[in-house]
PDB file of N, CA and C in Angstrom:
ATOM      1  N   UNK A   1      15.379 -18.836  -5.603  1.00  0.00           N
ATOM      2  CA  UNK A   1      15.632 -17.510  -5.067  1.00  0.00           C
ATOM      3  C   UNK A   1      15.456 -17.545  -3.552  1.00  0.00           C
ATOM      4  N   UNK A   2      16.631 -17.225  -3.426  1.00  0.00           N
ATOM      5  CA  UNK A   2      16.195 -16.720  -1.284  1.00  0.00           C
ATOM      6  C   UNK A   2      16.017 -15.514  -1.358  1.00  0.00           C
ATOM      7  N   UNK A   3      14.767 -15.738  -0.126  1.00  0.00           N
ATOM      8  CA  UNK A   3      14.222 -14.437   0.470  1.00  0.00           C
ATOM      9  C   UNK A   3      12.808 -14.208   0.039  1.00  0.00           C
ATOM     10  N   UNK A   4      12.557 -13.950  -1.005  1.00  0.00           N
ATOM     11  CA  UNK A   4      11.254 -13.859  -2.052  1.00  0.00           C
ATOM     12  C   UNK A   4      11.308 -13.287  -3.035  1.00  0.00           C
ATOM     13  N   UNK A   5      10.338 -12.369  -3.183  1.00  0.00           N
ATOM     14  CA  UNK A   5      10.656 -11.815  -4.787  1.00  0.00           C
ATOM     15  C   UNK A   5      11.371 -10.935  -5.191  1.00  0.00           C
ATOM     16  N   UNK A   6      12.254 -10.637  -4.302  1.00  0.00           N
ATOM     17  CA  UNK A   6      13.302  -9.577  -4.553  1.00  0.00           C
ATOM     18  C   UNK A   6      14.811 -10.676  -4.480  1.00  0.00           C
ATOM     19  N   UNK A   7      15.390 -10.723  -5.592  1.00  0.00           N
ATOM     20  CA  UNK A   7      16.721 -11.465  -5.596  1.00  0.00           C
ATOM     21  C   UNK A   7      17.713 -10.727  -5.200  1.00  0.00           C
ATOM     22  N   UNK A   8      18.817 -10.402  -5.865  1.00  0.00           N
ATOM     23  CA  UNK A   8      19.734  -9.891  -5.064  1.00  0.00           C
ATOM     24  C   UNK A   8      19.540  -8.263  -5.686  1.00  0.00           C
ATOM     25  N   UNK A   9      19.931  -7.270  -4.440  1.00  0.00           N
ATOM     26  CA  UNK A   9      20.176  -6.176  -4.232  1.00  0.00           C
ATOM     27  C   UNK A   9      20.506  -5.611  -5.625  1.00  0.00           C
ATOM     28  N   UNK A  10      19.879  -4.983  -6.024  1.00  0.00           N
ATOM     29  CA  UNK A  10      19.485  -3.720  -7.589  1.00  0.00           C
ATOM     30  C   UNK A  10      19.309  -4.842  -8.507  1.00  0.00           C
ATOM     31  N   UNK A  11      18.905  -6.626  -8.270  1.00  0.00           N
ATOM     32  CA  UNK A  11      18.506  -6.883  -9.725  1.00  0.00           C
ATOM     33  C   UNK A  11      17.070  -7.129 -10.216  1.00  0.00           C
ATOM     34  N   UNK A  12      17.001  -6.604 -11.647  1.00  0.00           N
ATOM     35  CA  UNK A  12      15.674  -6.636 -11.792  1.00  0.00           C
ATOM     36  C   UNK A  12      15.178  -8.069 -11.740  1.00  0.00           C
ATOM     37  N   UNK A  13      13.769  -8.075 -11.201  1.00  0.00           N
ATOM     38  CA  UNK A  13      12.785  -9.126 -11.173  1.00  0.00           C
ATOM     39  C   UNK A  13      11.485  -8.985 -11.648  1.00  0.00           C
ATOM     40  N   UNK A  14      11.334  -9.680 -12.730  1.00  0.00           N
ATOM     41  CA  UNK A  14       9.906 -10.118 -13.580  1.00  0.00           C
ATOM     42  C   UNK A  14       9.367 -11.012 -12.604  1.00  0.00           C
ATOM     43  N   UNK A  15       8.121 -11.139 -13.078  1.00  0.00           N
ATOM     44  CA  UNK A  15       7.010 -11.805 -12.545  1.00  0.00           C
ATOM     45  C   UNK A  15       6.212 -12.327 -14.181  1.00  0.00           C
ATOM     46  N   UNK A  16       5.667 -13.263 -13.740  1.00  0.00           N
ATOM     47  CA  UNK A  16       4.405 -14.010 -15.104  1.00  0.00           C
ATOM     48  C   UNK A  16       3.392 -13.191 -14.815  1.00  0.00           C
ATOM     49  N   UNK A  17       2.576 -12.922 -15.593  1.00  0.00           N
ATOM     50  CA  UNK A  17       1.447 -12.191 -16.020  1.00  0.00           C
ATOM     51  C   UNK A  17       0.630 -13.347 -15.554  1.00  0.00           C
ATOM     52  N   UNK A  18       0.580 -14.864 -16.240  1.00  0.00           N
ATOM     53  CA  UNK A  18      -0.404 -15.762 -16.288  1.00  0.00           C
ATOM     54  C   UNK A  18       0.053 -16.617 -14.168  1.00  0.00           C
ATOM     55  N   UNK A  19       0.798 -17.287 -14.193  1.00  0.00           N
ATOM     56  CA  UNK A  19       1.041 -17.587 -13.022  1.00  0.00           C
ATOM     57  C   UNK A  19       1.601 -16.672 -11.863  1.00  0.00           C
ATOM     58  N   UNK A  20       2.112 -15.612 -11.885  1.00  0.00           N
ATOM     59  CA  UNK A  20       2.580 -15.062 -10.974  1.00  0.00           C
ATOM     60  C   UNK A  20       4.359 -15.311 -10.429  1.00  0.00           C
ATOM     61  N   UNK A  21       4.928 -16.403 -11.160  1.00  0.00           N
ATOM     62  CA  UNK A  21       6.093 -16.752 -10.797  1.00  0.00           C
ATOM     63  C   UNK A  21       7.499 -15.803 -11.272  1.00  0.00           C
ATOM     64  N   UNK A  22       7.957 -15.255 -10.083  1.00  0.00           N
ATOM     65  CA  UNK A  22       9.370 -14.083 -10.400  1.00  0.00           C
ATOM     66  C   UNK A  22      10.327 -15.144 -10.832  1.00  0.00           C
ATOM     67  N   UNK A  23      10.797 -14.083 -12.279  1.00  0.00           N
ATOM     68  CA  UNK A  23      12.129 -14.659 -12.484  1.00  0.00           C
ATOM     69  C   UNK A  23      12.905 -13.394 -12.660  1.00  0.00           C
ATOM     70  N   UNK A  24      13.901 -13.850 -12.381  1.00  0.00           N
ATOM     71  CA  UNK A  24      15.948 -12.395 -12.538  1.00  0.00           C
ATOM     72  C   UNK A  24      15.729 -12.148 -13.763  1.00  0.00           C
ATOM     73  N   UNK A  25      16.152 -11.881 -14.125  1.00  0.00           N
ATOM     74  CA  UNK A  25      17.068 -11.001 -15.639  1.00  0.00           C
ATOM     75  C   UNK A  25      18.010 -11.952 -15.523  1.00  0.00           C
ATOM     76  N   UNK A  26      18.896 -12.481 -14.783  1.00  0.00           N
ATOM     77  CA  UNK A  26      20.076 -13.593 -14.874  1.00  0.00           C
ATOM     78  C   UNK A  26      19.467 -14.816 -15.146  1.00  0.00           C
ATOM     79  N   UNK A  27      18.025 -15.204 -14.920  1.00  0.00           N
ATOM     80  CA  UNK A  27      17.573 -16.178 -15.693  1.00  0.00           C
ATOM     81  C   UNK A  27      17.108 -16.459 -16.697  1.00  0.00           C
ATOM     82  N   UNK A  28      16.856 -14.909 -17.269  1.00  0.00           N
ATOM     83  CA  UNK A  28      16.230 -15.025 -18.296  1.00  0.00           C
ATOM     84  C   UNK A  28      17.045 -15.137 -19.787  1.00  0.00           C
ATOM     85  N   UNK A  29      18.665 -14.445 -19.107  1.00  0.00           N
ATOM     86  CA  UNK A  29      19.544 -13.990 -19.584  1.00  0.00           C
ATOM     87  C   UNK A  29      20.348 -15.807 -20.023  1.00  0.00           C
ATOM     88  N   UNK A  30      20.131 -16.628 -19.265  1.00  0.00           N
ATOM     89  CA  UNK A  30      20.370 -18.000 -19.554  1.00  0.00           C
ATOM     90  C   UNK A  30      19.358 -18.607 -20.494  1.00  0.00           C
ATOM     91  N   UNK A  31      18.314 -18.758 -20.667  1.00  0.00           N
ATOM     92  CA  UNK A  31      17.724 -18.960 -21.655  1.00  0.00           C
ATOM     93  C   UNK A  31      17.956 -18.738 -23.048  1.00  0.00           C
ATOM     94  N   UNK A  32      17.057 -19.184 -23.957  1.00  0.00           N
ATOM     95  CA  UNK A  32      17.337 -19.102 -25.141  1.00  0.00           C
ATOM     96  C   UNK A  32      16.180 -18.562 -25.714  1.00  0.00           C
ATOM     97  N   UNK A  33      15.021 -18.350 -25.208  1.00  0.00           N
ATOM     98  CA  UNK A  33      14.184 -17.477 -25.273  1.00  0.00           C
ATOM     99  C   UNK A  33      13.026 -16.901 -24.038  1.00  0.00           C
ATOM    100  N   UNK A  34      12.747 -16.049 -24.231  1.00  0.00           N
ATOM    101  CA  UNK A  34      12.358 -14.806 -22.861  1.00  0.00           C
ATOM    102  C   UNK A  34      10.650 -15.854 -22.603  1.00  0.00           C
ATOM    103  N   UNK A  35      10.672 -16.392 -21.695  1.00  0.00           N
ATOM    104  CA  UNK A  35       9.451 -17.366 -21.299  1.00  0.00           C
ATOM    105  C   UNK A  35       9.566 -17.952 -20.014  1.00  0.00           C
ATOM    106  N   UNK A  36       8.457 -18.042 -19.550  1.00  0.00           N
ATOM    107  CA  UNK A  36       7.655 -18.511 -18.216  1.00  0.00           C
ATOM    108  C   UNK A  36       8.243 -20.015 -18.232  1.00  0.00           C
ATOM    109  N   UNK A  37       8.068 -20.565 -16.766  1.00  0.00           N
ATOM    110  CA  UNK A  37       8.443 -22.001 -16.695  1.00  0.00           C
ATOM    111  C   UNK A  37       6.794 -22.685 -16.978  1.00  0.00           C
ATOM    112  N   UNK A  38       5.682 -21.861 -17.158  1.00  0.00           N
ATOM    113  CA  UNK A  38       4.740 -22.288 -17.931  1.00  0.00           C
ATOM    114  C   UNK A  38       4.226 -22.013 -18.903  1.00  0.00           C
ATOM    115  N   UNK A  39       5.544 -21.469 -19.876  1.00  0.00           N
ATOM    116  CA  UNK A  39       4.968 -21.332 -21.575  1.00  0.00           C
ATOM    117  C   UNK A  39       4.595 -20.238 -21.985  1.00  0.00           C
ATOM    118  N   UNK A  40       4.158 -19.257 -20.853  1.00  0.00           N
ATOM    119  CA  UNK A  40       3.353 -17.805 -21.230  1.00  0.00           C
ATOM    120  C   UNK A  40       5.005 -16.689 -21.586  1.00  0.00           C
ATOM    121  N   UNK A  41       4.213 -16.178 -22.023  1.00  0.00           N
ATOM    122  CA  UNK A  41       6.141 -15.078 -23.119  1.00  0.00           C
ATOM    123  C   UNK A  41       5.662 -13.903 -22.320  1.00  0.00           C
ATOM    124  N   UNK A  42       4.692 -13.527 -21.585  1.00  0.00           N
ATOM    125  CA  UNK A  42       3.759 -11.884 -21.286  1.00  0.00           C
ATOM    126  C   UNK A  42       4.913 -11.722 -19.757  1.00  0.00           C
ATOM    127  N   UNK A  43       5.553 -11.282 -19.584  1.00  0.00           N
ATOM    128  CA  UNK A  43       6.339 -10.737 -18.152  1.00  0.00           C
ATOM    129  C   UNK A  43       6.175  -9.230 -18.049  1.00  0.00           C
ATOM    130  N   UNK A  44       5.911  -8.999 -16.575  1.00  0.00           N
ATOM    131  CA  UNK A  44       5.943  -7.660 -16.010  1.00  0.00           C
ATOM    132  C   UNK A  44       7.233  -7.778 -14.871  1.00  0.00           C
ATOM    133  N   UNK A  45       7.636  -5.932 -14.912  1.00  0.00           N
ATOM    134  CA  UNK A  45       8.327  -5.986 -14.103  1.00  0.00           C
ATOM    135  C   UNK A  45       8.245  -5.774 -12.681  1.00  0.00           C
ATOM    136  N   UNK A  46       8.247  -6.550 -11.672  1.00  0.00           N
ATOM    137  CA  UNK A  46       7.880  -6.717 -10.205  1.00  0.00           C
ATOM    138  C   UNK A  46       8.467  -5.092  -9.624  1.00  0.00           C
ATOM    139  N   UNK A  47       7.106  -4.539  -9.079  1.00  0.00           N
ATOM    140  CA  UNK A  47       7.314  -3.329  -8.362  1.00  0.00           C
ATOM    141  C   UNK A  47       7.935  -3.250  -7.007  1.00  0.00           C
ATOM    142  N   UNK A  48       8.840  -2.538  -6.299  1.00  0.00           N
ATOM    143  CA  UNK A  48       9.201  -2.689  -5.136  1.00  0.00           C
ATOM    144  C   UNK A  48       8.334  -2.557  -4.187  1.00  0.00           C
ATOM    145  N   UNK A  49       8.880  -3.066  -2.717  1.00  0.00           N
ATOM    146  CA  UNK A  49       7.770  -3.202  -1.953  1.00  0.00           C
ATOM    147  C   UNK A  49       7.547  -1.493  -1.016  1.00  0.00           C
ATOM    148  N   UNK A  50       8.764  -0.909  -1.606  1.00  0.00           N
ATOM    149  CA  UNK A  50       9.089   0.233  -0.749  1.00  0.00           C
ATOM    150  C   UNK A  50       8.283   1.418  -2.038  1.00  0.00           C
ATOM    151  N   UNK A  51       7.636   2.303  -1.130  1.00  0.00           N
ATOM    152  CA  UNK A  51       6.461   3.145  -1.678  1.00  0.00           C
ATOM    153  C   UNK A  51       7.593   4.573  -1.688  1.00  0.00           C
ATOM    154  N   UNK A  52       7.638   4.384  -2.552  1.00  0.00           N
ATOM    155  CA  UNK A  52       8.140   6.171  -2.653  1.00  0.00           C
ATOM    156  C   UNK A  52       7.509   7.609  -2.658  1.00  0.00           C
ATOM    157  N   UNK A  53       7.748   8.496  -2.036  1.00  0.00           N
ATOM    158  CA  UNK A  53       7.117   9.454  -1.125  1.00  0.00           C
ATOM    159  C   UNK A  53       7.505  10.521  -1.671  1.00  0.00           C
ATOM    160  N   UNK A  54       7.223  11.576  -2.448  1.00  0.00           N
ATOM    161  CA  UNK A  54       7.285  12.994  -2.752  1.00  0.00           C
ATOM    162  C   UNK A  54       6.676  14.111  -2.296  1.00  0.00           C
ATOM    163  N   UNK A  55       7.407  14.969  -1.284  1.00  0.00           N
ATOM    164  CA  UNK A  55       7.087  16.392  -0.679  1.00  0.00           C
ATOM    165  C   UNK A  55       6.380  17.044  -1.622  1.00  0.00           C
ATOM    166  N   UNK A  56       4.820  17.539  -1.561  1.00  0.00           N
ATOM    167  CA  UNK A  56       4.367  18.194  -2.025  1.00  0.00           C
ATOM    168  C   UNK A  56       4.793  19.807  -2.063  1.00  0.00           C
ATOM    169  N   UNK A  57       4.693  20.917  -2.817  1.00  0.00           N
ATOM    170  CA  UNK A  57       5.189  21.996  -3.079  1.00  0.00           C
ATOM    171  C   UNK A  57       4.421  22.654  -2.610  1.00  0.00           C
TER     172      UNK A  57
END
């Protein structure tokens, strides 16, 4: 991946629970089953780095 943990523009990116390593949805989508390049199956989905802001009422 270039850049870091954000791949390309609107695609989602997991992260490992156990190591920390982001993977796409296009990689995961190549696989043959949903898993870490170290064995762990537990993925979260990587939060953006941009904080979203709501006008209080």
């Amino acid at each position: 991946m270039e850049g870091g943990k954000e791949g390309t523009f609107g695609g989602v990116v997991y992260e490992c629970v156990r190591c920390g390593t982001p993977v796409s949805a296009e990689e995961l989508a190549q696989l043959p089953e949903i898993k870490c390049i170290c064995g762990y199956r537990i993925l979260r989905k990587a939060r953006p780095s941009v904080v979203k802001q709501v006008k209080a009422i």
